[in-house]
Protein backbone atom coordinates (compact mmCIF):
# COMPACT_ATOMS: atom_id res chain seq x y z
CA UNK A 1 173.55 -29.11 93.53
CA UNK A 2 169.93 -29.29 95.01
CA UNK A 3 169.17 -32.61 96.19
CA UNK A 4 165.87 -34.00 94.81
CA UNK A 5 166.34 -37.65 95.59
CA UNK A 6 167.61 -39.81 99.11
CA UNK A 7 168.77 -43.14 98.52
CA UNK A 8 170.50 -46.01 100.36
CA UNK A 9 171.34 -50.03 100.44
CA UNK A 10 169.07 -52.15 102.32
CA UNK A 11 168.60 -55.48 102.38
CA UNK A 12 169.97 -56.26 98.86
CA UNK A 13 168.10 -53.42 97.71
CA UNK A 14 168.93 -49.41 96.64
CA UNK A 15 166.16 -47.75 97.96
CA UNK A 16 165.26 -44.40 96.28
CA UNK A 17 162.73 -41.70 97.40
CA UNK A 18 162.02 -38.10 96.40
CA UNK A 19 162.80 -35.87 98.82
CA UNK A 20 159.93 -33.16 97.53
CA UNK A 21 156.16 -33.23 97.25
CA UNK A 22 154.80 -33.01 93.71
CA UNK A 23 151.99 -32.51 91.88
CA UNK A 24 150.19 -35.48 91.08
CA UNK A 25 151.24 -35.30 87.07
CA UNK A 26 154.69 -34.09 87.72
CA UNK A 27 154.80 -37.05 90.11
CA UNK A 28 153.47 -39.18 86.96
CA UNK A 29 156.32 -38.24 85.03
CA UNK A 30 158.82 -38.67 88.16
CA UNK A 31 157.45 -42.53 88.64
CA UNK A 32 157.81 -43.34 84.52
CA UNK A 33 161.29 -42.44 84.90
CA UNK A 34 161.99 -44.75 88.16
CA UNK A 35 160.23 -47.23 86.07
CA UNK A 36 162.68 -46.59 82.73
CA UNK A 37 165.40 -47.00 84.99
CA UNK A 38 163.67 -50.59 86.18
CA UNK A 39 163.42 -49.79 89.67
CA UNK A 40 159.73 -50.98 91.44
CA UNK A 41 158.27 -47.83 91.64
CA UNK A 42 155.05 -46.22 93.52
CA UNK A 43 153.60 -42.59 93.97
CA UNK A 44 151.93 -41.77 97.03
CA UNK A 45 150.17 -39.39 99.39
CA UNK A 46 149.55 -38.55 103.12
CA UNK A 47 145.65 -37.92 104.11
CA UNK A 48 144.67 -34.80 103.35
CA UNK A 49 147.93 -34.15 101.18
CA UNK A 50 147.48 -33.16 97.23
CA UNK A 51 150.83 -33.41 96.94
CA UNK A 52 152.80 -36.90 95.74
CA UNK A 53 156.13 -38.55 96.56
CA UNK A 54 157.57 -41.22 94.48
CA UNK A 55 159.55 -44.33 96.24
CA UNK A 56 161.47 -47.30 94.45
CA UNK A 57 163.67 -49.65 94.52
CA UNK A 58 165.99 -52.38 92.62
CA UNK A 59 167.66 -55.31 93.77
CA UNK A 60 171.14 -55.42 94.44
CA UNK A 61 172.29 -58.02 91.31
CA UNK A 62 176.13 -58.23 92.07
CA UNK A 63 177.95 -59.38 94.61
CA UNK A 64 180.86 -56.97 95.38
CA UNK A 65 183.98 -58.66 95.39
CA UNK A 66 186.88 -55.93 94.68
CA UNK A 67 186.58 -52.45 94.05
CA UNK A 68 186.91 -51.21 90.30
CA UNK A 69 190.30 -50.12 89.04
CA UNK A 70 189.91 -46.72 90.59
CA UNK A 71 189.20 -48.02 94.29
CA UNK A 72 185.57 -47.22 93.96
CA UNK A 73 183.22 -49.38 95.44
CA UNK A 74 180.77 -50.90 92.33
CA UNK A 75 177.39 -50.69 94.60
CA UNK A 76 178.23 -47.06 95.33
CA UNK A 77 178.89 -46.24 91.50
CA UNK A 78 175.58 -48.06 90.67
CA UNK A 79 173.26 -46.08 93.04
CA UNK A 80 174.60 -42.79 92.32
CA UNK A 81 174.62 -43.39 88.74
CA UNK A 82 170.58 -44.12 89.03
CA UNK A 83 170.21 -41.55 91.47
CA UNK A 84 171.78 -38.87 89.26
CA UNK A 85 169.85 -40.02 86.33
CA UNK A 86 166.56 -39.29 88.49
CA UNK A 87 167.90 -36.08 89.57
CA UNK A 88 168.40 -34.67 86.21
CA UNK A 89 164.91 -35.71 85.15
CA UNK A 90 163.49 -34.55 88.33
CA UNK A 91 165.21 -31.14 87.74
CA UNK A 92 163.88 -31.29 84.29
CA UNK A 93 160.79 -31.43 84.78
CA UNK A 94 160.26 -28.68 87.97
């Protein structure tokens, strides 16, 4: 599978950014999604770039204790879950 999003846990936070350049309404599209899936969301642009990338994050709302009955760790399983839900729409829409 292409990847179309990097993420990680910061600081009580999952941190997601697209790993492409977009146009600026594709990039539009990209942010309402990291918005739907209530993460604090921003597009943005170098100088003399037309092209966008879109950065967000959530905070970290659980405290992980155990791992879930299958030994997975619960803030793995949440960031992957949002980052595959922003992959599919990302695919979607390019």
């Amino acid at each position: 599978m292409e990847k179309y999003i990097k993420c990680r846990h910061q600081n009580g936070f999952f941190i997601f950014d697209t790993v492409e350049k977009y146009p600026e309404d594709i990039a539009n599209d990209i942010l309402e999604e990291f918005i739907n899936q209530d993460l604090e969301a921003i597009t943005y642009k170098i100088a003399d770039d037309h092209s966008f990338q879109v950065t967000g994050r959530i905070r970290e709302q659980y405290v992980k204790l155990i791992l879930d009955e299958e030994g997975n760790d619960p803030v793995l399983v949440k960031m992957n879950t949002i980052k595959s839900i922003l992959e599919y729409k990302i695919k979607e829409l390019v």
